[in-house]
Protein backbone atom coordinates (compact mmCIF):
# COMPACT_ATOMS: atom_id res chain seq x y z
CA UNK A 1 125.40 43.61 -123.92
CA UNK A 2 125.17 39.90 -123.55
CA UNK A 3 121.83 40.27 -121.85
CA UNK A 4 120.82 42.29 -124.82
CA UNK A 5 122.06 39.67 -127.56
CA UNK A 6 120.35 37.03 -125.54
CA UNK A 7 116.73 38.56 -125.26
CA UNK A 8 117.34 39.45 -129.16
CA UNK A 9 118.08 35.73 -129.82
CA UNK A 10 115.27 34.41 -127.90
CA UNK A 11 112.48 36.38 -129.35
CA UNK A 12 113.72 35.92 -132.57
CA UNK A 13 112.95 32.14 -131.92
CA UNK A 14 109.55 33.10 -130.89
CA UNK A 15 110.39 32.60 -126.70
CA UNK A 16 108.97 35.08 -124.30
CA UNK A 17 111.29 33.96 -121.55
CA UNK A 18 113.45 37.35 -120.85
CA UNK A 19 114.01 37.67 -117.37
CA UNK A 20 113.47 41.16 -116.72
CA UNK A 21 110.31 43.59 -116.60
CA UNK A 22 106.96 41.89 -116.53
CA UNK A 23 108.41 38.56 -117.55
CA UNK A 24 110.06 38.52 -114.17
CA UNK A 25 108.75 37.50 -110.72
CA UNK A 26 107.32 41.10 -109.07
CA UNK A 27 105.56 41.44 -105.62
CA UNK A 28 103.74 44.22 -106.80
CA UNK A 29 103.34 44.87 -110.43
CA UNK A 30 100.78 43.23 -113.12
CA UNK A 31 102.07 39.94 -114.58
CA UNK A 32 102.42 39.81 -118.63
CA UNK A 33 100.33 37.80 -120.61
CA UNK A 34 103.95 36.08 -121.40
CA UNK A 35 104.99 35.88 -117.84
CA UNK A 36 101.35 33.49 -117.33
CA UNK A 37 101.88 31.80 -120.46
CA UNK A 38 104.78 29.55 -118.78
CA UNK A 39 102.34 27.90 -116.71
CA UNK A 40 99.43 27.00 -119.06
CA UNK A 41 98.88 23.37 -120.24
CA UNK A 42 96.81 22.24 -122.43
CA UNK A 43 93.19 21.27 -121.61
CA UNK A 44 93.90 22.42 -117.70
CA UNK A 45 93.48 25.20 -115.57
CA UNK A 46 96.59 26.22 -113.59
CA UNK A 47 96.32 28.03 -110.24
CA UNK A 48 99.83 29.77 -109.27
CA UNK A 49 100.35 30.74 -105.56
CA UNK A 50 103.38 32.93 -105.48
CA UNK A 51 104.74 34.53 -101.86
CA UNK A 52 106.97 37.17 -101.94
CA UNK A 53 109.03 38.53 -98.92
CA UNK A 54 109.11 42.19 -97.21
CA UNK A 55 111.68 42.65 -99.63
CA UNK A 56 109.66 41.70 -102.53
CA UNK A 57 111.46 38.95 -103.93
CA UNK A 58 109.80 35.55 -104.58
CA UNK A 59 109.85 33.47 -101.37
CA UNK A 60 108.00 30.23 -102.99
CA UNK A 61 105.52 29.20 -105.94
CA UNK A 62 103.04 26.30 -106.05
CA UNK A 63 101.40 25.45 -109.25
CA UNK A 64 98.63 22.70 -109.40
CA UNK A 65 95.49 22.18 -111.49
CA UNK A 66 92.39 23.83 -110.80
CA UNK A 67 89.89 20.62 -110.06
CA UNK A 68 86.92 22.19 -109.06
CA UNK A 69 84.85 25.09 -110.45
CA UNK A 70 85.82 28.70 -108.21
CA UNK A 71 83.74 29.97 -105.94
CA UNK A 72 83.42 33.67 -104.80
CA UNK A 73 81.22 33.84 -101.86
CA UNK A 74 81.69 37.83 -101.79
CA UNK A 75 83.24 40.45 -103.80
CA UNK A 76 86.76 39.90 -102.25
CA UNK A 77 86.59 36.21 -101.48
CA UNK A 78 87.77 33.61 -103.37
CA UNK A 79 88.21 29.73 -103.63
CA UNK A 80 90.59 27.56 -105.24
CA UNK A 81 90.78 24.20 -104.68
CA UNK A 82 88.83 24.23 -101.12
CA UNK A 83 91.38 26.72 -100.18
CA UNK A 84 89.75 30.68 -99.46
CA UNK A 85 91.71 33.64 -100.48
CA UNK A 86 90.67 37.64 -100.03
CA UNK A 87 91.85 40.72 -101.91
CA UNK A 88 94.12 42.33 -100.42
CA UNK A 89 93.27 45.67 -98.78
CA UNK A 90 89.87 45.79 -100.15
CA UNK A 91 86.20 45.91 -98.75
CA UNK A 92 83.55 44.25 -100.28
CA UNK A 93 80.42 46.12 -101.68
CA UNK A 94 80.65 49.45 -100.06
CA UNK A 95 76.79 49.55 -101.40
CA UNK A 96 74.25 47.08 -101.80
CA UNK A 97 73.07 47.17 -105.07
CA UNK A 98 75.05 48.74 -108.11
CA UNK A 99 74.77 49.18 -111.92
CA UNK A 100 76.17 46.32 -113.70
CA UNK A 101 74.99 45.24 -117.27
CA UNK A 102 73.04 48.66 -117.47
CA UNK A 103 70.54 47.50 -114.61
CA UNK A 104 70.99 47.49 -110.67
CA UNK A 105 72.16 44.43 -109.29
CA UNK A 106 72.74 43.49 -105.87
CA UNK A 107 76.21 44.08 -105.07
CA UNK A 108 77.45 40.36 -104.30
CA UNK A 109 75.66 38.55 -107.44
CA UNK A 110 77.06 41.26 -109.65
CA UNK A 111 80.49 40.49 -108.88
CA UNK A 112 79.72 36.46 -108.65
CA UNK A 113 77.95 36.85 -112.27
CA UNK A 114 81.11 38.38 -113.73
CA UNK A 115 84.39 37.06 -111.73
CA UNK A 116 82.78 33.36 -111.94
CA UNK A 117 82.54 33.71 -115.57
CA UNK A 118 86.38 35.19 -115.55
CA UNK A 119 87.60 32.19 -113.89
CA UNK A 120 85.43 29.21 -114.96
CA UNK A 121 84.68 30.03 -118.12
CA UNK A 122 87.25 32.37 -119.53
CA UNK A 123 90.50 31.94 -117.95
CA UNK A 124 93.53 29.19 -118.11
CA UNK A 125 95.88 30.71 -115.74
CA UNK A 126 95.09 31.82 -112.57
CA UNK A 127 97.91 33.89 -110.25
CA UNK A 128 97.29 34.69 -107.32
CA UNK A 129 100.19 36.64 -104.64
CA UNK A 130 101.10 37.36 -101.24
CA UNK A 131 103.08 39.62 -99.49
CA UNK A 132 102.00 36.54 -96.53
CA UNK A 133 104.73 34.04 -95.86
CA UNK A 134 103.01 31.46 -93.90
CA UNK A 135 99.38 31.44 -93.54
CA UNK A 136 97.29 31.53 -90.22
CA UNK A 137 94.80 28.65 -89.76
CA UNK A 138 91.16 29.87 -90.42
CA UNK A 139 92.29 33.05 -91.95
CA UNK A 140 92.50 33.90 -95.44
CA UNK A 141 95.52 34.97 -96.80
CA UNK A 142 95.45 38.30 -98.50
CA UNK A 143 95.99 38.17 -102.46
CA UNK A 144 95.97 40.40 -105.56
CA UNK A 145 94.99 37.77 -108.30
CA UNK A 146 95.47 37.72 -112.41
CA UNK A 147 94.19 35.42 -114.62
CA UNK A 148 95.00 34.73 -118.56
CA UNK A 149 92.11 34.70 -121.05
CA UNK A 150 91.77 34.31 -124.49
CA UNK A 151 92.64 31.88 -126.74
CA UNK A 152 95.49 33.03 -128.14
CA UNK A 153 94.48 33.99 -131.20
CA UNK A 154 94.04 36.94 -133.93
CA UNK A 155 90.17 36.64 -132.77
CA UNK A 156 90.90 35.92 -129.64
CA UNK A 157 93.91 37.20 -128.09
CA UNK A 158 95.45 36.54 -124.56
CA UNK A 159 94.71 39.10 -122.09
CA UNK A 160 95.59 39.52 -117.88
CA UNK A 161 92.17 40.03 -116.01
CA UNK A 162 93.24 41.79 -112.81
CA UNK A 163 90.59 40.99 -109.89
CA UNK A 164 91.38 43.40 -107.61
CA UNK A 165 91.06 46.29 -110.12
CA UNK A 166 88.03 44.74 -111.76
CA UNK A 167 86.12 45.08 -108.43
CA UNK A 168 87.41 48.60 -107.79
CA UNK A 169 86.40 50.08 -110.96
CA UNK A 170 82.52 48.18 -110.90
CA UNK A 171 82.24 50.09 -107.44
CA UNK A 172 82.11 45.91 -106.63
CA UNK A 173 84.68 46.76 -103.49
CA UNK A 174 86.02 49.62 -102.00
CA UNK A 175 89.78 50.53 -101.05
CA UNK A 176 90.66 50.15 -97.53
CA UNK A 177 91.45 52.85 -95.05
CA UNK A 178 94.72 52.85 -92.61
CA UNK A 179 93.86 54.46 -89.01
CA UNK A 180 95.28 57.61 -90.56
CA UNK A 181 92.78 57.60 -93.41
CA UNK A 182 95.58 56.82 -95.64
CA UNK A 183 95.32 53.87 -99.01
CA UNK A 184 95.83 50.75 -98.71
CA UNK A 185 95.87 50.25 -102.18
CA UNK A 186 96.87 53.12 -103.80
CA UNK A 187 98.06 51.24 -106.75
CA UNK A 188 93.88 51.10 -107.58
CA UNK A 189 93.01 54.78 -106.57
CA UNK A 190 92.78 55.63 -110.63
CA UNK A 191 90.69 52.79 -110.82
CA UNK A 192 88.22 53.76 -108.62
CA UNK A 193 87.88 56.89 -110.30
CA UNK A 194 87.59 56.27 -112.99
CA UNK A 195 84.92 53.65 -112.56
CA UNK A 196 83.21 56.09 -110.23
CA UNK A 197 81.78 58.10 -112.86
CA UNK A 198 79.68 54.86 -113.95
CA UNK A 199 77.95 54.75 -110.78
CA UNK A 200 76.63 58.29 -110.90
């Protein structure tokens, strides 16, 4: 009940800081626009590392300016601050060329074109997280990564780009494959569905 009065209070004042649902810390599910929010500042762009445990819970979050423009060598690569990252689970451009901005584009500039403009052009926020509590030297840690875009505003309002998704559903990567043909990222299966049916 005092939870209850408490969340009531602070939205009523406008705050978005709750500590439950998407407003809370989760290995696994999509961050809020509210829960990205708390690391924006004004006239920077944030990166957020967060590593979460077997468990799930959050083992340890660094948050530092983005000071050079990202680079995304492939469709599941991805570099922050000199530092490469790769989607977790996921296989970049199960075909060579696609259809992307009603023409065929080769696979890699397709997803360069669009997740370059996502992050250096559109987005403030940047999350990235790991299930990967220490990483190995010369090997990318594995990542799902979210960024907040928008401005904010009635014309413009914030919105969470998901990057692994985005690449699933533009046929941009595929979903990995256990050795018993099982997901590895069921979580995007609908995804890849339903962006399937673009591709035809």
């Amino acid at each position: 009940m005092k939870q209850t009065a408490l969340c009531t209070v602070l939205l009523l004042q406008g705050t978005v800081a709750c500590a439950a649902g998407a407003d809370a810390p989760s290995a696994f599910s999509q961050p809020s626009e509210h829960y990205l929010l708390q690391f924006a500042k004004p006239g920077e762009k944030v990166f957020v590392y967060e590593r979460y445990d077997a468990k799930g819970a959050l083992f340890q979050r660094d948050a530092a300016p983005i000071i050079a423009r990202v680079k995304v060598p492939t469709a599941t690569e991805r570099v922050f601050n000199g530092v490469t990252y790769r989607l977790r689970g996921l296989a970049a451009c199960p075909k060579p060329k696609i259809s992307y901005k009603t023409q065929q584009w080769d696979c890699t500039k397709a997803a360069q074109d669009y997740e370059e403009a996502i992050y250096n052009d559109r987005a403030s926020v940047v999350l990235c997280k790991t299930l990967v509590l220490q990483s190995k030297k010369g090997e990318p840690d594995a990542v799902s990564c979210f960024s907040l875009v928008g401005a904010g505003n009635a014309n413009d309002p914030y919105n969470v780009a998901y990057d692994d998704d985005e690449m699933v559903f533009f046929d941009m990567a595929a979903i990995g494959r256990n050795k018993d043909g099982k997901s590895l990222r069921p979580d995007l299966e609908h995804s890849a569905d339903l962006g399937g049916q673009f591709q035809e």
